[in-house]
Structures are given as C-alpha cells and as structure tokens.
Protein backbone atom coordinates (compact mmCIF):
# COMPACT_ATOMS: atom_id res chain seq x y z
CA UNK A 1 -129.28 144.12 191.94
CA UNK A 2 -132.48 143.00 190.45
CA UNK A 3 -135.01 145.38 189.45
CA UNK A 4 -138.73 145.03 191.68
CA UNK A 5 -141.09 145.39 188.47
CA UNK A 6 -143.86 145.02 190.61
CA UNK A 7 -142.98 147.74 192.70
CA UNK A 8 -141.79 149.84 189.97
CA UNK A 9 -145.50 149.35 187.90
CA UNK A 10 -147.34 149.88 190.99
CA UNK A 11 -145.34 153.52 191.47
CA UNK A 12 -145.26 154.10 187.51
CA UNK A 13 -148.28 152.93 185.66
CA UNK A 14 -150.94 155.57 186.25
CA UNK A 15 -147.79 158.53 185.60
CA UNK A 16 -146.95 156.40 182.10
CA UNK A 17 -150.37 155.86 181.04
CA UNK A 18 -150.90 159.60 181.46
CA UNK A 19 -147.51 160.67 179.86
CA UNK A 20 -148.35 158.24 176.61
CA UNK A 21 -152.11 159.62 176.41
CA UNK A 22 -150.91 163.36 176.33
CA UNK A 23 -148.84 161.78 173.30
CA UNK A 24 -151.27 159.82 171.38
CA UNK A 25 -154.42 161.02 172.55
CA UNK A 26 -156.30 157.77 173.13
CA UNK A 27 -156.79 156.52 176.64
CA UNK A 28 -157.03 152.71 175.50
CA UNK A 29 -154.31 152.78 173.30
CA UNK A 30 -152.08 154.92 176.01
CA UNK A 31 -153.09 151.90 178.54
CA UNK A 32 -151.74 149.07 175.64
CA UNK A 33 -148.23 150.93 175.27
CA UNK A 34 -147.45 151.34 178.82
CA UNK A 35 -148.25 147.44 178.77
CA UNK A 36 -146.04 147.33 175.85
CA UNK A 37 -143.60 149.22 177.58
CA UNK A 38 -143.24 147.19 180.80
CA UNK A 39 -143.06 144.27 178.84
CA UNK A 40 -140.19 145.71 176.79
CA UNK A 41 -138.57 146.45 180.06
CA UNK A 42 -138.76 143.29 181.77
CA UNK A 43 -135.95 142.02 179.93
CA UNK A 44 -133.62 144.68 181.37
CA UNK A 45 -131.83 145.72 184.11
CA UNK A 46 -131.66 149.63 184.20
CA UNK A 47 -129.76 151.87 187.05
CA UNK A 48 -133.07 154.10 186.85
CA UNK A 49 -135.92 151.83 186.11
CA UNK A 50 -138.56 154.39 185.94
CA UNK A 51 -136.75 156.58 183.33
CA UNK A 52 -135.85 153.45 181.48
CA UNK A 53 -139.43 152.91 180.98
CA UNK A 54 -140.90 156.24 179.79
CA UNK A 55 -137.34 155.94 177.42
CA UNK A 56 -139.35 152.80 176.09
CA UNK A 57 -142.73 154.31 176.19
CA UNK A 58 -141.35 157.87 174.68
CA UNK A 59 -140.23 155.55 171.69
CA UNK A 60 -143.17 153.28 171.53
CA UNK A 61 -145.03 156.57 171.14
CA UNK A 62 -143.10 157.97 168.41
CA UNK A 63 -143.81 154.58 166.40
CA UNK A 64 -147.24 154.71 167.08
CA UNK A 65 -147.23 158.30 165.88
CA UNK A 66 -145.39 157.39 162.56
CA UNK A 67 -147.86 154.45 161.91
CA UNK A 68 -150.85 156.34 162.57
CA UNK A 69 -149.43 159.03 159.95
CA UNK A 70 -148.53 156.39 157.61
CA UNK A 71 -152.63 154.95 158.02
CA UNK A 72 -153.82 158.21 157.61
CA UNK A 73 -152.56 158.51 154.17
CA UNK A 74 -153.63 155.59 153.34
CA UNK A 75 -156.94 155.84 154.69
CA UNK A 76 -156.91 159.48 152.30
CA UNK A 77 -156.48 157.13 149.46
CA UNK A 78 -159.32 154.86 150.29
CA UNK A 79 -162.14 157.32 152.14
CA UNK A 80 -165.20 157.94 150.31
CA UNK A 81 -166.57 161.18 149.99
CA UNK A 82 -169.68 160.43 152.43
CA UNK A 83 -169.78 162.52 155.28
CA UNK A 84 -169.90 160.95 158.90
CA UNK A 85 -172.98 161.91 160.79
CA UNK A 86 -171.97 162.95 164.55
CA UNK A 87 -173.92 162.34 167.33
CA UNK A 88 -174.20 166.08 169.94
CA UNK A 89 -172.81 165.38 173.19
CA UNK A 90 -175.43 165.54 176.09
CA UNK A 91 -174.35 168.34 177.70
CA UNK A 92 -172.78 172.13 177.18
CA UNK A 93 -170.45 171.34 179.70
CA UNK A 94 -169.23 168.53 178.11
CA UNK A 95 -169.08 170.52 175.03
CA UNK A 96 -166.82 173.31 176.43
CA UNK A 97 -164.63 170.42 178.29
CA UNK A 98 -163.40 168.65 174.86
CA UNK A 99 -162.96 172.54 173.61
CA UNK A 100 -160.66 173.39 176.32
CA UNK A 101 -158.80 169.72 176.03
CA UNK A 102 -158.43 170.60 171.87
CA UNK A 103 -156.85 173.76 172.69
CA UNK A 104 -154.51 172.34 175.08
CA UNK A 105 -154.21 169.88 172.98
CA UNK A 106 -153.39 172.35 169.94
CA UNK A 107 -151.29 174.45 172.56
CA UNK A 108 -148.85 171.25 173.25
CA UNK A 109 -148.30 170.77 169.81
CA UNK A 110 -147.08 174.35 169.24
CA UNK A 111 -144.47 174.08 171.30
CA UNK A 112 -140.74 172.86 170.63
CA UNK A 113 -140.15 169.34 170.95
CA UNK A 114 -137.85 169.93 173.92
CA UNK A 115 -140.46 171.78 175.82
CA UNK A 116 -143.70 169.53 175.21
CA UNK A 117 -141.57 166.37 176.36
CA UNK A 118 -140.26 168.17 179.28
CA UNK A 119 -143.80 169.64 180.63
CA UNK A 120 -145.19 166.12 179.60
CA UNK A 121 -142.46 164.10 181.62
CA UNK A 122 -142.84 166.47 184.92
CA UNK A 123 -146.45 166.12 184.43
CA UNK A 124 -145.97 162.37 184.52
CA UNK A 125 -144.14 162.31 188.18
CA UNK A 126 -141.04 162.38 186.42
CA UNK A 127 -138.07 163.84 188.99
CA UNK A 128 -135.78 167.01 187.69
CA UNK A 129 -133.52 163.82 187.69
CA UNK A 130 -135.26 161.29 185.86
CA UNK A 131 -136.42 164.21 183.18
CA UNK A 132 -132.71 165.45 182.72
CA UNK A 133 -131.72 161.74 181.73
CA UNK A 134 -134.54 161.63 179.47
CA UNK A 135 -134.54 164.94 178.03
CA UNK A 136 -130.57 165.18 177.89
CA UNK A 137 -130.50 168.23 179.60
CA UNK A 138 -128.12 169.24 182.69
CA UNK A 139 -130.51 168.18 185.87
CA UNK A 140 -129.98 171.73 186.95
CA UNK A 141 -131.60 173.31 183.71
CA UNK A 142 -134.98 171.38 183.94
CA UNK A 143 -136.19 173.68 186.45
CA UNK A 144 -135.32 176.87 184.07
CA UNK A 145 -136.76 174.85 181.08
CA UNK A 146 -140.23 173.82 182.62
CA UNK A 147 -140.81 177.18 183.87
CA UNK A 148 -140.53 178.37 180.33
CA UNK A 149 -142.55 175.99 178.76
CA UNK A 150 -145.30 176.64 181.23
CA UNK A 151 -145.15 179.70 179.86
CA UNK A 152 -144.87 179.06 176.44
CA UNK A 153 -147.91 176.48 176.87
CA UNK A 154 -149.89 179.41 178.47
CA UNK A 155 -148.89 181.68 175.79
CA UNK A 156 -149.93 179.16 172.99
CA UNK A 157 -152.93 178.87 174.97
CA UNK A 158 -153.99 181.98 175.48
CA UNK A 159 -153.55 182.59 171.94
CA UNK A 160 -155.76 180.02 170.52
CA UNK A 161 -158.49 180.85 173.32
CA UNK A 162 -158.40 184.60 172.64
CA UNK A 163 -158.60 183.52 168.42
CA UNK A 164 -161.47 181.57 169.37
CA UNK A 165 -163.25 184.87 170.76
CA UNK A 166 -162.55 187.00 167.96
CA UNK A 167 -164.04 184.69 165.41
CA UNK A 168 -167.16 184.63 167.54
CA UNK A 169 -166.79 188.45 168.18
C-alpha cells in the first residue's frame, strides 16, 4: 500500500521541526532537515511512516551535529582574537526567557542519550509505539522511561537554576 506523504507531512511537520530544533537548536536549520528528511523519505515505503521519518531526521541531526563540531574546530583555527560586540535584548523578559531556554537547554544535554531522545520524541507527538521502534525499547517500558527522564530533566534543571542563585547569592 502506498504511503499518503501529503497526509503524513500535514500530521508530522510541525512535531519534526520541533523534535530537530530541540536537537540542533536553530529554528531555520530544524525547518531545512525536516525538508531534508521528507525528501529522504519519499523514496520509501515504510510500515510506520511517521517513525520512519524522525529515524531519518534523528540521523540527519546527528550529521549536522558532527559537521557543526567539525566547523567549530576549524573556525578555532581561523578566529581572530577580536571580540564580538552584542547588541542587549529589548526587554528583561526576554532576557530571563533565553535564560530559562539555556538551562533547559543545558538540562537536556545532561541527560543520557536514551533519556533526551525519548523525552524529545514524546515531546514531538511521537506514540509509546512509534518511540519504542525508535528508541529500541519494549513499547511497554517507554512509559517507565519518560517518567524518569522527566525527572531526571527536572533534577538537572533544578540544579543548574538553584547554581545560578548561589552565584548571585
């Protein structure tokens, strides 16, 4: 049975952009590999269409994660000493919004691998399902692992929030 793309990027595309950008942190470049990603897919005909994708995107990811590593080095090599004058954001609130995202953001990537994929898949619309054939874990242990994560994520959180205090303390 063919796969309905359409229907499938329709249902998928706002979950996958969000899934990639909690990955690579860039909302433009999060929109160009889910585009990547369903053009990858077209040429296949998956049981589970939806998981197939975020399969594609999950590795599209990684890639873009070992390239940017490998440009940052290189960039190391090349910078100049000159430090980049940053413009303050408008307003406090604004301020404290990209401070909360950064700790999140530095929560996520102290957890296991296991448990930042899982909490990102779920958080994409993924199904206990669709996560279990992703993540490789027995459908009926996603449950058991997201609730952990959540609180490992929280922990991690809480952690960096409360060494934030204490340095301002």
């Amino acid at each position: 049975m063919a796969v309905d793309w359409e229907a499938v990027y329709r249902e998928a595309w706002s979950d996958l952009v969000g899934y990639l950008y909690h990955k690579v942190w860039d909302e433009e470049r999060a929109r160009d590999l889910a585009q990547e990603a369903f053009v990858r897919a077209l040429d296949a005909e998956p049981d589970q269409p939806r998981s197939w994708l975020f399969t594609i995107a999950a590795n599209l990811a990684r890639d873009e994660a070992r390239g940017a590593a490998r440009r940052r080095r290189h960039l190391v090599l090349l910078r100049t000493e000159t430090p980049v004058a940053l413009e303050p954001p408008d307003v406090v609130d604004d301020i404290d919004r990209r401070q909360r995202a950064e700790r999140v953001r530095r929560a996520l990537d102290l957890l296991a691998d296991r448990d930042r994929e899982v909490l990102l898949l779920h958080q994409a619309g993924l199904d206990y399902t669709e996560i279990a054939a992703r993540s490789g874990l027995a459908r009926g242990s996603v449950g058991t692992t997201l609730s952990r994560a959540r609180r490992r994520l929280l922990d991690a959180y809480r952690e960096l929030e409360e060494g934030r205090d204490a340095a301002r303390g």
